[in-house]
PDB file of N, CA and C in Angstrom:
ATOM      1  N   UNK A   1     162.591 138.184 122.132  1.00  0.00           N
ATOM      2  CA  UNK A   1     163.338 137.022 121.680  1.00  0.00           C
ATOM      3  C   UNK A   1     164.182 137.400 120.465  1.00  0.00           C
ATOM      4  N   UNK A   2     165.310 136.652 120.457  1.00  0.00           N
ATOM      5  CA  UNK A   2     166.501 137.238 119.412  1.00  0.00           C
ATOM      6  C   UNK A   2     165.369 136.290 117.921  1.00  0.00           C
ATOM      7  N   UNK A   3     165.931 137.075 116.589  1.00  0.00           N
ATOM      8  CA  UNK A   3     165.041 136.073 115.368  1.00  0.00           C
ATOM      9  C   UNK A   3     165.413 134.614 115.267  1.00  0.00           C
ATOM     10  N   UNK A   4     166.629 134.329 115.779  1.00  0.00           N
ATOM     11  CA  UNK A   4     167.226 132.499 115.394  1.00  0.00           C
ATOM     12  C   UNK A   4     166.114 131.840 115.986  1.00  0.00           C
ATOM     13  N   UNK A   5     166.308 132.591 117.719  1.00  0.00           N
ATOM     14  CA  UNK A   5     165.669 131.959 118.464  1.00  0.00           C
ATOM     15  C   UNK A   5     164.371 131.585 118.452  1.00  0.00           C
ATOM     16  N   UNK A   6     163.526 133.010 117.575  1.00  0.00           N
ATOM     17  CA  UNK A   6     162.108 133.073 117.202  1.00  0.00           C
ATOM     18  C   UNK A   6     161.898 131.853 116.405  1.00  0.00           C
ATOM     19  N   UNK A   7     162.860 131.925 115.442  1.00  0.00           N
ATOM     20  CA  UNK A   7     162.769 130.940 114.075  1.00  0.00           C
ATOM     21  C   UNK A   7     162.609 129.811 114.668  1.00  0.00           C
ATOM     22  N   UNK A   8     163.323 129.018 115.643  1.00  0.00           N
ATOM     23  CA  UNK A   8     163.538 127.969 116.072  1.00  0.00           C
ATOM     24  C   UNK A   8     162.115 127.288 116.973  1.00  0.00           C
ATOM     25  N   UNK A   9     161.963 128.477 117.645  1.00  0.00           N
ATOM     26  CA  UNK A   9     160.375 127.969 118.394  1.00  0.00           C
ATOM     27  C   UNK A   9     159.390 127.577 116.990  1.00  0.00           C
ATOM     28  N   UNK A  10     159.413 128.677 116.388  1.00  0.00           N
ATOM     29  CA  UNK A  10     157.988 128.251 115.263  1.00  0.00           C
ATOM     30  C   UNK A  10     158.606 127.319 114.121  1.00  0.00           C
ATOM     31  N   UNK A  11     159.330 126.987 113.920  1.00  0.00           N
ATOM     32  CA  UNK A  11     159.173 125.364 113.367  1.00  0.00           C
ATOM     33  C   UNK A  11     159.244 124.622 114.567  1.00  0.00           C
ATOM     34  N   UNK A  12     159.858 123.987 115.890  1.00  0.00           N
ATOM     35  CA  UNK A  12     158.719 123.319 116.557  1.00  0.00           C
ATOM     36  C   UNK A  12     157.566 123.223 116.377  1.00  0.00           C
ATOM     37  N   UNK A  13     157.278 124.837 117.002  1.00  0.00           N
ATOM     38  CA  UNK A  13     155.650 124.681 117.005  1.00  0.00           C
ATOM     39  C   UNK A  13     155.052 124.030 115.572  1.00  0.00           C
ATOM     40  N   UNK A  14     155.339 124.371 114.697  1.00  0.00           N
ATOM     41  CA  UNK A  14     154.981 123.974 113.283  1.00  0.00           C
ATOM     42  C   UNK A  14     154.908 122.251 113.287  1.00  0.00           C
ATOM     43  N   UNK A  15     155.792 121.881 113.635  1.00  0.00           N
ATOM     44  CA  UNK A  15     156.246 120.130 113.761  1.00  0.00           C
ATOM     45  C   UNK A  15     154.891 119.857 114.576  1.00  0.00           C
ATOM     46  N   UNK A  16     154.617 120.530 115.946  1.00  0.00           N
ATOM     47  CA  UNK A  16     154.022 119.695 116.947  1.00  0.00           C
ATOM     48  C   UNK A  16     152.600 119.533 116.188  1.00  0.00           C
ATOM     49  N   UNK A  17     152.227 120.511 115.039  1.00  0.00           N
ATOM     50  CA  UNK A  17     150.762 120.552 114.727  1.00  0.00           C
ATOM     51  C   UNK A  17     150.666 119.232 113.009  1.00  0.00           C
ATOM     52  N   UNK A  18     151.607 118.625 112.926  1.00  0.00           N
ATOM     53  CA  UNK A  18     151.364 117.726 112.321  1.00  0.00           C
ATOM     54  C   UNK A  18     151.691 116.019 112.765  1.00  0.00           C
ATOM     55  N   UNK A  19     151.352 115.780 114.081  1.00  0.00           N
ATOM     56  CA  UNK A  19     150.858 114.507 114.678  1.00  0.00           C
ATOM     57  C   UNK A  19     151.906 113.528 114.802  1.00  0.00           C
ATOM     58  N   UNK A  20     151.823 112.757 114.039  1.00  0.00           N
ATOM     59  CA  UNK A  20     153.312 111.387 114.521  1.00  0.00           C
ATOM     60  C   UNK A  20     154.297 111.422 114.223  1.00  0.00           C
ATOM     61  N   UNK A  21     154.966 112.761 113.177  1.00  0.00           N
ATOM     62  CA  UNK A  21     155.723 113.155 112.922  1.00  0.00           C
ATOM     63  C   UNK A  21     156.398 114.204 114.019  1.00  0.00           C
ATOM     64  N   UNK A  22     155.427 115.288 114.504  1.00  0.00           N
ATOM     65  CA  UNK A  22     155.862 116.056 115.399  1.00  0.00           C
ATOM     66  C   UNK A  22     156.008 114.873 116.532  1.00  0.00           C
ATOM     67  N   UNK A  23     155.921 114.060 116.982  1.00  0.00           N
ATOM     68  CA  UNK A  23     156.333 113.326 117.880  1.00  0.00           C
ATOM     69  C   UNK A  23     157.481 112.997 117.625  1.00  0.00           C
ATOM     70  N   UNK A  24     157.854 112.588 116.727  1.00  0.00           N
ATOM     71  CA  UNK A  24     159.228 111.593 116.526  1.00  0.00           C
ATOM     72  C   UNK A  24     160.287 113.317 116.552  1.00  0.00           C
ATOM     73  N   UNK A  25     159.835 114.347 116.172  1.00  0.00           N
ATOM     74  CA  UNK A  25     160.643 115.516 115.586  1.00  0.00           C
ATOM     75  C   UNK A  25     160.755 116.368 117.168  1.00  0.00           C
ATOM     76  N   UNK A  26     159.766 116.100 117.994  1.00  0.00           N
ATOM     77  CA  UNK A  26     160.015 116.508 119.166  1.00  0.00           C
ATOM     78  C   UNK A  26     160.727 115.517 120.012  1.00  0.00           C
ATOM     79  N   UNK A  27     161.069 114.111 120.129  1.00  0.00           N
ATOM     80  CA  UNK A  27     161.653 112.982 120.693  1.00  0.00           C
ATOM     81  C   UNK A  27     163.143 113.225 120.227  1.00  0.00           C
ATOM     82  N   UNK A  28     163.300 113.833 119.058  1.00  0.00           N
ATOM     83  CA  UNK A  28     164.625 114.322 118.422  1.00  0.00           C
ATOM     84  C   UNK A  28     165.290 115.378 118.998  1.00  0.00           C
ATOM     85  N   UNK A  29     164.424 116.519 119.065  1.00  0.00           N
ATOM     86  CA  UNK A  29     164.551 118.022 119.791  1.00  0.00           C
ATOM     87  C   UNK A  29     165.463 117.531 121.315  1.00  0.00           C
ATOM     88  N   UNK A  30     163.946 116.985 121.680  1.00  0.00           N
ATOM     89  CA  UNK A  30     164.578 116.520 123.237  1.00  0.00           C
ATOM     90  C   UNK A  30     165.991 115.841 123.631  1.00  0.00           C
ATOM     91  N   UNK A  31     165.967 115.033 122.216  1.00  0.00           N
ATOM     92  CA  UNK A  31     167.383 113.965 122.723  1.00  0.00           C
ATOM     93  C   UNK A  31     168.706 114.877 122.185  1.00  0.00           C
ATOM     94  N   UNK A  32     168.073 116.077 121.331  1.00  0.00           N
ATOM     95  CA  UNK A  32     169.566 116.618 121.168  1.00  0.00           C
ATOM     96  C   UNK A  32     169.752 117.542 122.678  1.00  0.00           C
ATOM     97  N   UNK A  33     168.297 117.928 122.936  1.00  0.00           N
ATOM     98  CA  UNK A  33     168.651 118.969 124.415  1.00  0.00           C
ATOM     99  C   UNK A  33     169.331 117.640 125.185  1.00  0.00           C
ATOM    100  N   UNK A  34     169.129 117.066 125.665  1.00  0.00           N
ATOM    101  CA  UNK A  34     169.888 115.795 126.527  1.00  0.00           C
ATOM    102  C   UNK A  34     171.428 116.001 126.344  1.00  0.00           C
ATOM    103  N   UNK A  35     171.684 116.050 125.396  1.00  0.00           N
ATOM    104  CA  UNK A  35     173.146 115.953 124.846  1.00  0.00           C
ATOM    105  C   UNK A  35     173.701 117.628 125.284  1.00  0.00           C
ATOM    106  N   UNK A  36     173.054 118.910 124.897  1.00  0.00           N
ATOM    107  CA  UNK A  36     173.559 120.283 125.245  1.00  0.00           C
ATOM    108  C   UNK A  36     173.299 120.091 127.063  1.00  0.00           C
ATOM    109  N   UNK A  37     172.447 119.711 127.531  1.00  0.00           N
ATOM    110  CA  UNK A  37     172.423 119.600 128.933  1.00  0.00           C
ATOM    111  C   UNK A  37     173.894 118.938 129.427  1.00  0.00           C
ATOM    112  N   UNK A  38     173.932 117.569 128.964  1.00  0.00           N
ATOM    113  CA  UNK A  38     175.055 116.761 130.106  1.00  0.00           C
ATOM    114  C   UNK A  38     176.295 117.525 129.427  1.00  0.00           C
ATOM    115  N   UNK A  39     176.660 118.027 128.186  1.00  0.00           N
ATOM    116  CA  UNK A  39     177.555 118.346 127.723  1.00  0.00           C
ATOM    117  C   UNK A  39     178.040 119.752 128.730  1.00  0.00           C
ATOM    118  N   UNK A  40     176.925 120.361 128.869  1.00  0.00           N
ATOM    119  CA  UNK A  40     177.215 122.042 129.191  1.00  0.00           C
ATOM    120  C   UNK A  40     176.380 122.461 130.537  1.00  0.00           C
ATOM    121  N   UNK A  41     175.771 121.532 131.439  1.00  0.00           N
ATOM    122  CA  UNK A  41     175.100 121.667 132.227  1.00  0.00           C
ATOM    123  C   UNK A  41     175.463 121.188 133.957  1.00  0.00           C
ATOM    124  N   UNK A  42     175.970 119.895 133.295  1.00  0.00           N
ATOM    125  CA  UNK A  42     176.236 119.135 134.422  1.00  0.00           C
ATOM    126  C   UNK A  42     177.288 119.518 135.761  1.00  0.00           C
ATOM    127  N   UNK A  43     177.956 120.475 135.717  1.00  0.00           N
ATOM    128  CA  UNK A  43     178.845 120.456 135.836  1.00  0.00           C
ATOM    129  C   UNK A  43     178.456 121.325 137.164  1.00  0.00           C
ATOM    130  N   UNK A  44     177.624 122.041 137.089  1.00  0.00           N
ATOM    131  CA  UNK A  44     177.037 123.034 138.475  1.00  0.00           C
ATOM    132  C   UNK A  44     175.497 121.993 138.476  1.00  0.00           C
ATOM    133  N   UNK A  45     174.780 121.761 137.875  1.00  0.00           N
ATOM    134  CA  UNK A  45     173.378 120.874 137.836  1.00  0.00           C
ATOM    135  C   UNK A  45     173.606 119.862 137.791  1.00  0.00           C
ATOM    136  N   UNK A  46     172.534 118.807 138.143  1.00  0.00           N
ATOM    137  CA  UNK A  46     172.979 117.513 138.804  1.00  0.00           C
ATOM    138  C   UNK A  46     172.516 116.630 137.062  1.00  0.00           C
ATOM    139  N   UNK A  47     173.171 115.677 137.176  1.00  0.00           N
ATOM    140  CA  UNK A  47     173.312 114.819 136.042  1.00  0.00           C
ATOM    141  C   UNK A  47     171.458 114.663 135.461  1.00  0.00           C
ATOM    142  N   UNK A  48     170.886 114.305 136.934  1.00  0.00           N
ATOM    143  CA  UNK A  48     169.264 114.003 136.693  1.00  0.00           C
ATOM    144  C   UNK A  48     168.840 115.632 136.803  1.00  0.00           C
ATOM    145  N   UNK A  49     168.067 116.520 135.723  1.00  0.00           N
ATOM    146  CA  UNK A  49     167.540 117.738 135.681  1.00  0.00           C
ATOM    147  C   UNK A  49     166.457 117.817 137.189  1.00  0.00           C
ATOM    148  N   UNK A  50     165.955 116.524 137.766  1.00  0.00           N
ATOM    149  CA  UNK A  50     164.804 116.949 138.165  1.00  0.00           C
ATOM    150  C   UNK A  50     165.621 116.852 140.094  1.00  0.00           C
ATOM    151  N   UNK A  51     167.004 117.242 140.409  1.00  0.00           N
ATOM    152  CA  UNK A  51     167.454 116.869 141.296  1.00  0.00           C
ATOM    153  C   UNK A  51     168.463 117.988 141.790  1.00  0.00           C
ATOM    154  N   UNK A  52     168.656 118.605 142.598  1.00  0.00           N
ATOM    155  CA  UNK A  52     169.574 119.814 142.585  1.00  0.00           C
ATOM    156  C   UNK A  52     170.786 119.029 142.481  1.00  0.00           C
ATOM    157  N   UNK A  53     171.981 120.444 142.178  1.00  0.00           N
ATOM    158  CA  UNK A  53     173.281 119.816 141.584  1.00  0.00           C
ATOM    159  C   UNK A  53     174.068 120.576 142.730  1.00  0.00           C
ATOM    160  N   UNK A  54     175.180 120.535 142.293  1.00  0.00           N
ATOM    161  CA  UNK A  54     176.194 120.683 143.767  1.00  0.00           C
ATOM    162  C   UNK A  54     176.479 122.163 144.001  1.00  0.00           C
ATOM    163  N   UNK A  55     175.978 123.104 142.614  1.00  0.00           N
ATOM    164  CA  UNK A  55     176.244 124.678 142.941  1.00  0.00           C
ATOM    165  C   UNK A  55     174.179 125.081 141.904  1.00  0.00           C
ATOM    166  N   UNK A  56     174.209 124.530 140.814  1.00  0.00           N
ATOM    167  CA  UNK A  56     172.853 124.859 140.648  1.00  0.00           C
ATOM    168  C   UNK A  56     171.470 124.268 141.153  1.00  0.00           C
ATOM    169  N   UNK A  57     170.121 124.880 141.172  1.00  0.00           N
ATOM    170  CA  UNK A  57     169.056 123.879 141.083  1.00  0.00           C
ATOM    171  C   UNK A  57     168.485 123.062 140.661  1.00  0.00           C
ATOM    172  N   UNK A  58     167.511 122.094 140.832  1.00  0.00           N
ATOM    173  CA  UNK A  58     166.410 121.406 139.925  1.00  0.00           C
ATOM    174  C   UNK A  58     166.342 122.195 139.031  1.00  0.00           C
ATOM    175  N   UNK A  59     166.887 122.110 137.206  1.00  0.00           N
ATOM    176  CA  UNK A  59     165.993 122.769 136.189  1.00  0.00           C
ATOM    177  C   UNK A  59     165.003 122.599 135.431  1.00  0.00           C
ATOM    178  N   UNK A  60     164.359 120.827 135.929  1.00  0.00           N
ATOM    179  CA  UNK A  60     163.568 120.197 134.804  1.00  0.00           C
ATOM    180  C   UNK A  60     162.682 121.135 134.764  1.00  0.00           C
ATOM    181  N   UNK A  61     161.746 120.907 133.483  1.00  0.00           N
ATOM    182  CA  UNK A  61     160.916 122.139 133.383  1.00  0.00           C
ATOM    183  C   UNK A  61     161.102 123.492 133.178  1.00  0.00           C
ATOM    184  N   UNK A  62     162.088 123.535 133.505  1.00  0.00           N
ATOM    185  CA  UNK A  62     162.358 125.469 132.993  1.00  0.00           C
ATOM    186  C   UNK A  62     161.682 125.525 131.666  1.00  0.00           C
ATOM    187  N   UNK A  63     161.397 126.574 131.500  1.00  0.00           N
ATOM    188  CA  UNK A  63     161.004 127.440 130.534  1.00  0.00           C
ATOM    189  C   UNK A  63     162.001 128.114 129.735  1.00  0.00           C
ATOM    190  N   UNK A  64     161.413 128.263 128.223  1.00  0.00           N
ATOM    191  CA  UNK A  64     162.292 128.491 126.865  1.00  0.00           C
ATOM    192  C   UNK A  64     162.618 130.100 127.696  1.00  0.00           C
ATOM    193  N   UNK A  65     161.748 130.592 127.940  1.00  0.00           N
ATOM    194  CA  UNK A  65     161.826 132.277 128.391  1.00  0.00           C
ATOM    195  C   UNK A  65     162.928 132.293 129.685  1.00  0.00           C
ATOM    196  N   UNK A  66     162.725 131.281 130.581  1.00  0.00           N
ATOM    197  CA  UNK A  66     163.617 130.827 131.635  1.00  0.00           C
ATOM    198  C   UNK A  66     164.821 130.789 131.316  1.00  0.00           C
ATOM    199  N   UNK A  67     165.300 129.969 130.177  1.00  0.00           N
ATOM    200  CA  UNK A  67     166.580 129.498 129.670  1.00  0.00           C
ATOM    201  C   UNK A  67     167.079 130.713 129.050  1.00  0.00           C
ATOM    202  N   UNK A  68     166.190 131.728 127.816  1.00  0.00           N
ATOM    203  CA  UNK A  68     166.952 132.234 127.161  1.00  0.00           C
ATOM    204  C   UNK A  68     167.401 133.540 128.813  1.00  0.00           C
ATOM    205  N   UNK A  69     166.223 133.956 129.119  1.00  0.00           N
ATOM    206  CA  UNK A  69     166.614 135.154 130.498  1.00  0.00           C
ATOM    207  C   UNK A  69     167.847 134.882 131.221  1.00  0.00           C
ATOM    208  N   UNK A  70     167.939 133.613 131.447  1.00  0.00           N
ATOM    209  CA  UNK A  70     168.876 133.222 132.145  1.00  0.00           C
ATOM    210  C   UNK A  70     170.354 133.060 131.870  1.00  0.00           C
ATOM    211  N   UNK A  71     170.548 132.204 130.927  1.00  0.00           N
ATOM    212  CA  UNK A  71     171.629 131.514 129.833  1.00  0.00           C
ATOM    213  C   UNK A  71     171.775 132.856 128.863  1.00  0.00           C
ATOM    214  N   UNK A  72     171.617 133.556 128.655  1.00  0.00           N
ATOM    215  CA  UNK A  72     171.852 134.799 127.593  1.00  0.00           C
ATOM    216  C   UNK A  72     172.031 135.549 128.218  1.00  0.00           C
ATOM    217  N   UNK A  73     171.411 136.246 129.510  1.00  0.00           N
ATOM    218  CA  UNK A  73     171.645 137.288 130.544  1.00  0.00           C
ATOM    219  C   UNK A  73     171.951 137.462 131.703  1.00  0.00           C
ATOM    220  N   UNK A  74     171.707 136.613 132.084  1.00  0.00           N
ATOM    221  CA  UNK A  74     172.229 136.087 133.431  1.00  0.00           C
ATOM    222  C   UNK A  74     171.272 136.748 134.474  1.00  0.00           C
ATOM    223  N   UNK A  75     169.733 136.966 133.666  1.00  0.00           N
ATOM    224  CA  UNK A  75     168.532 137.624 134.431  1.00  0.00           C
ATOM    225  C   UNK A  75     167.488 136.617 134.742  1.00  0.00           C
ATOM    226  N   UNK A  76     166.181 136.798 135.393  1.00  0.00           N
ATOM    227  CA  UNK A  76     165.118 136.221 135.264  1.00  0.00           C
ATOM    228  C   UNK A  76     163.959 136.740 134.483  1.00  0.00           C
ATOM    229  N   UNK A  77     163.478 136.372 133.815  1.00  0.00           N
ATOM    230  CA  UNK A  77     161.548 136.718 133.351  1.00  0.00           C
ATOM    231  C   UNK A  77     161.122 136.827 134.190  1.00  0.00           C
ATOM    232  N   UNK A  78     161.041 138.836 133.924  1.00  0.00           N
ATOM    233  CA  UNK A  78     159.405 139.408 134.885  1.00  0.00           C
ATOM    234  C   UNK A  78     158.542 138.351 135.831  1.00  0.00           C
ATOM    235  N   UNK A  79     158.627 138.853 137.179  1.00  0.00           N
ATOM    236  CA  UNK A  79     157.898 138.059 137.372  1.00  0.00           C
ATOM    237  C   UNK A  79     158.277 136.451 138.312  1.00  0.00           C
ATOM    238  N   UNK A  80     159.223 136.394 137.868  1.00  0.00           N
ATOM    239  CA  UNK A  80     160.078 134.632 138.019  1.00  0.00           C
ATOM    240  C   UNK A  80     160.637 134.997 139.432  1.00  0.00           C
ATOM    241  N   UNK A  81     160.176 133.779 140.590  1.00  0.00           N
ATOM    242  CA  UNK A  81     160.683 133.915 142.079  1.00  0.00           C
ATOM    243  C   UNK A  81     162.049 132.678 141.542  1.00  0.00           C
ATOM    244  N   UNK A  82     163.580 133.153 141.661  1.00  0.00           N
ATOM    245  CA  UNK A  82     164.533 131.897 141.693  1.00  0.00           C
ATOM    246  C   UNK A  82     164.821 131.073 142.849  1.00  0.00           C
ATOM    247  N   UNK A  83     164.715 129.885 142.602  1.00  0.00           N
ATOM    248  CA  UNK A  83     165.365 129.147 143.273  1.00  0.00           C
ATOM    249  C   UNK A  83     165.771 129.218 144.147  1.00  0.00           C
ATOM    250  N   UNK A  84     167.000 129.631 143.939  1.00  0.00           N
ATOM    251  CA  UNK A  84     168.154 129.973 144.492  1.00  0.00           C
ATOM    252  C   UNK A  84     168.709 131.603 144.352  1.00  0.00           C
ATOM    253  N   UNK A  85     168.947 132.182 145.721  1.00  0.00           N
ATOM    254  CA  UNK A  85     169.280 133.316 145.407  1.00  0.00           C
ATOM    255  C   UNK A  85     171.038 133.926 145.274  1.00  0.00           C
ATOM    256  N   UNK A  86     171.689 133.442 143.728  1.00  0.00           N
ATOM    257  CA  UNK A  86     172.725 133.356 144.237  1.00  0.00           C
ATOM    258  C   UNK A  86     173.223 134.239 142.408  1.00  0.00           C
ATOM    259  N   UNK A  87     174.195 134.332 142.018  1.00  0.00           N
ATOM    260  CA  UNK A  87     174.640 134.966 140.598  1.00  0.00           C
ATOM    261  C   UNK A  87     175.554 134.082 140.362  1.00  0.00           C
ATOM    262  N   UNK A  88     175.630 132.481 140.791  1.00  0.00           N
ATOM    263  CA  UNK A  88     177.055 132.274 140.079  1.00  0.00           C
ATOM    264  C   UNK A  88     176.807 131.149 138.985  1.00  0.00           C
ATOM    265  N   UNK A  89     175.472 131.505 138.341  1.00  0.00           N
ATOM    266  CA  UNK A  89     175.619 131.242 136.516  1.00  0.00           C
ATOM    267  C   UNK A  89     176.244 132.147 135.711  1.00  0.00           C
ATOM    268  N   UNK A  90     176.724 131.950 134.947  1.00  0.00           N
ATOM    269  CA  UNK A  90     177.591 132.745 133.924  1.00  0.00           C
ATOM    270  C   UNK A  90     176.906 132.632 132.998  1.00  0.00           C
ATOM    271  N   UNK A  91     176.621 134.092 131.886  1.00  0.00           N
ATOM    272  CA  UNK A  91     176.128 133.518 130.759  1.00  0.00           C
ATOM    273  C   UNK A  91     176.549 132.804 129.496  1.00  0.00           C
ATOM    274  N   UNK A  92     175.543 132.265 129.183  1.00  0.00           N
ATOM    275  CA  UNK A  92     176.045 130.702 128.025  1.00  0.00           C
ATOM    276  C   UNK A  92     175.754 131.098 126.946  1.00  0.00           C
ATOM    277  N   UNK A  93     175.674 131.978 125.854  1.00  0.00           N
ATOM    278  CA  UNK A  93     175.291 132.863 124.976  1.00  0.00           C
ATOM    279  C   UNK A  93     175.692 132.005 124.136  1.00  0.00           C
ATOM    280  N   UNK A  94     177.060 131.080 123.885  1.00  0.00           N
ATOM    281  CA  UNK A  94     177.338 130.055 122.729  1.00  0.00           C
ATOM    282  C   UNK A  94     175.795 129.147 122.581  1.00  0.00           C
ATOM    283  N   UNK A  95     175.340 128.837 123.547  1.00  0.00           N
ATOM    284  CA  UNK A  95     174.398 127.924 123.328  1.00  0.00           C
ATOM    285  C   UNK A  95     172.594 128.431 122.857  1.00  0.00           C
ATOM    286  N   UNK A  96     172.493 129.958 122.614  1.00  0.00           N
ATOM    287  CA  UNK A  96     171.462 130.424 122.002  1.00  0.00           C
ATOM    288  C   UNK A  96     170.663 129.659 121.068  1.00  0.00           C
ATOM    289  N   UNK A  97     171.263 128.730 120.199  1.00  0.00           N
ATOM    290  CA  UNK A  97     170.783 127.857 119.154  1.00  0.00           C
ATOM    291  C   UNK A  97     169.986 126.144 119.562  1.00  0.00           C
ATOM    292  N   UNK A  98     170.768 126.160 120.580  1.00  0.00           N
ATOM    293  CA  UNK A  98     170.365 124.647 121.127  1.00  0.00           C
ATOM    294  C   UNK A  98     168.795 124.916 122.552  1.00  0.00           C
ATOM    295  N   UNK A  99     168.784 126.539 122.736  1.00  0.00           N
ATOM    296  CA  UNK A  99     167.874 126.631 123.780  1.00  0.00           C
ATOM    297  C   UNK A  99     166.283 125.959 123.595  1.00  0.00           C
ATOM    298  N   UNK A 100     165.769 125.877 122.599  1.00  0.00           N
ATOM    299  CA  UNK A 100     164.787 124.866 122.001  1.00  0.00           C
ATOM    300  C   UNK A 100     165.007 123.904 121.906  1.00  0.00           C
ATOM    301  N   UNK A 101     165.902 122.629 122.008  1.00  0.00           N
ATOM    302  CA  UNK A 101     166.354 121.864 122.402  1.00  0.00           C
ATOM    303  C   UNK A 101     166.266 121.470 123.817  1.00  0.00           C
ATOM    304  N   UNK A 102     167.396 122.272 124.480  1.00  0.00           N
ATOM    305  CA  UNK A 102     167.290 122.435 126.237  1.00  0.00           C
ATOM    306  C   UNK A 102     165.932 122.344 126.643  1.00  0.00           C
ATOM    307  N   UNK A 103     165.306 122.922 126.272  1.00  0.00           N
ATOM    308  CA  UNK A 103     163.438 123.038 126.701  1.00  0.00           C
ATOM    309  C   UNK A 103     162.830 122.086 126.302  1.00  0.00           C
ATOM    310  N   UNK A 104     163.231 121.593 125.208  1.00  0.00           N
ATOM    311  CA  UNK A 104     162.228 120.160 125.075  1.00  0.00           C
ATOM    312  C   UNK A 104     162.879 118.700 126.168  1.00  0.00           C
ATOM    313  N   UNK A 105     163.914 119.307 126.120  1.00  0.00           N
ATOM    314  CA  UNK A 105     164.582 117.932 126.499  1.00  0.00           C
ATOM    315  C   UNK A 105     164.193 118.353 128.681  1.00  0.00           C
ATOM    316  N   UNK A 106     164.279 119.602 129.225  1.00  0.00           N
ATOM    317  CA  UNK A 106     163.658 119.745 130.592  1.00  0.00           C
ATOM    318  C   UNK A 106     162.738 119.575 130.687  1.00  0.00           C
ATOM    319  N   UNK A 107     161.425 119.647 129.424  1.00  0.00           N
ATOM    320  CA  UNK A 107     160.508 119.231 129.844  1.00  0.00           C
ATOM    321  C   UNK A 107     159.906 117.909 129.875  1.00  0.00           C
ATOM    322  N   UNK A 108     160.444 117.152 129.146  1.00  0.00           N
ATOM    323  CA  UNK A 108     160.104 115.916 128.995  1.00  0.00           C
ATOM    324  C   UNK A 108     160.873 115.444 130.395  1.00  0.00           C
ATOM    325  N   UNK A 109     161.628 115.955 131.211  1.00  0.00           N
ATOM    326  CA  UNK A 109     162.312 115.291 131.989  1.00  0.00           C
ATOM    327  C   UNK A 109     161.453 115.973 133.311  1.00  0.00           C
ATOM    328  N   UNK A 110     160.425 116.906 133.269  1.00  0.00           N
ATOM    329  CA  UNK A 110     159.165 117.065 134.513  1.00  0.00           C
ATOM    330  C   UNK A 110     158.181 116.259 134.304  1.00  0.00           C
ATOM    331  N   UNK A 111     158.381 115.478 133.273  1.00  0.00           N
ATOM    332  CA  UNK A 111     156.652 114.420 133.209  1.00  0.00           C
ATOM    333  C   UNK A 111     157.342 113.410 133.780  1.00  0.00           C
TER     334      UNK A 111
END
């Protein structure tokens, strides 16, 4: 993991271990991923994350490791069977900063 990116997981994580605060600070996370999603997502992925889109898949739920492999490299994490077997994501490397975001906000959108 690049250090921003490191940095960025462990204050989450840091937030989630102090209770009604990490709630409201993760409800925040999420609603800014909402905003990097429809802004930068929608456009191959379907408006609803949990629904395929007209050139990408269902992403709700992806994974932070998912997003950065993917969106930074245009690879998968060891291991990871895709979706779809196809290369026509491009990588999104502007959005490295918001990928903790993106992840809170896909996952709240698999519950």
């Amino acid at each position: 993991m690049r250090p921003r990116l490191v940095l960025s997981v462990a204050l989450a994580a840091a937030l989630a271990c102090s209770g009604e605060e990490a709630s409201d600070a993760q409800a925040a996370l999420a609603k800014r991923g909402e905003q990097v999603y429809l802004n930068n997502c929608t456009a191959c992925h379907a408006r609803d994350p949990r629904q395929p889109g007209p050139i990408g898949p269902p992403v709700a739920s992806a994974s932070l490791a998912l997003l950065e492999a993917k969106m930074l490299r245009n690879e998968y994490p060891p291991g990871y069977t895709p979706q779809r077997d196809t290369q026509a994501m491009i990588p999104l490397v502007h959005l490295e900063p918001e990928l903790p975001a993106l992840a809170a906000y896909l996952a709240a959108e698999a519950q």
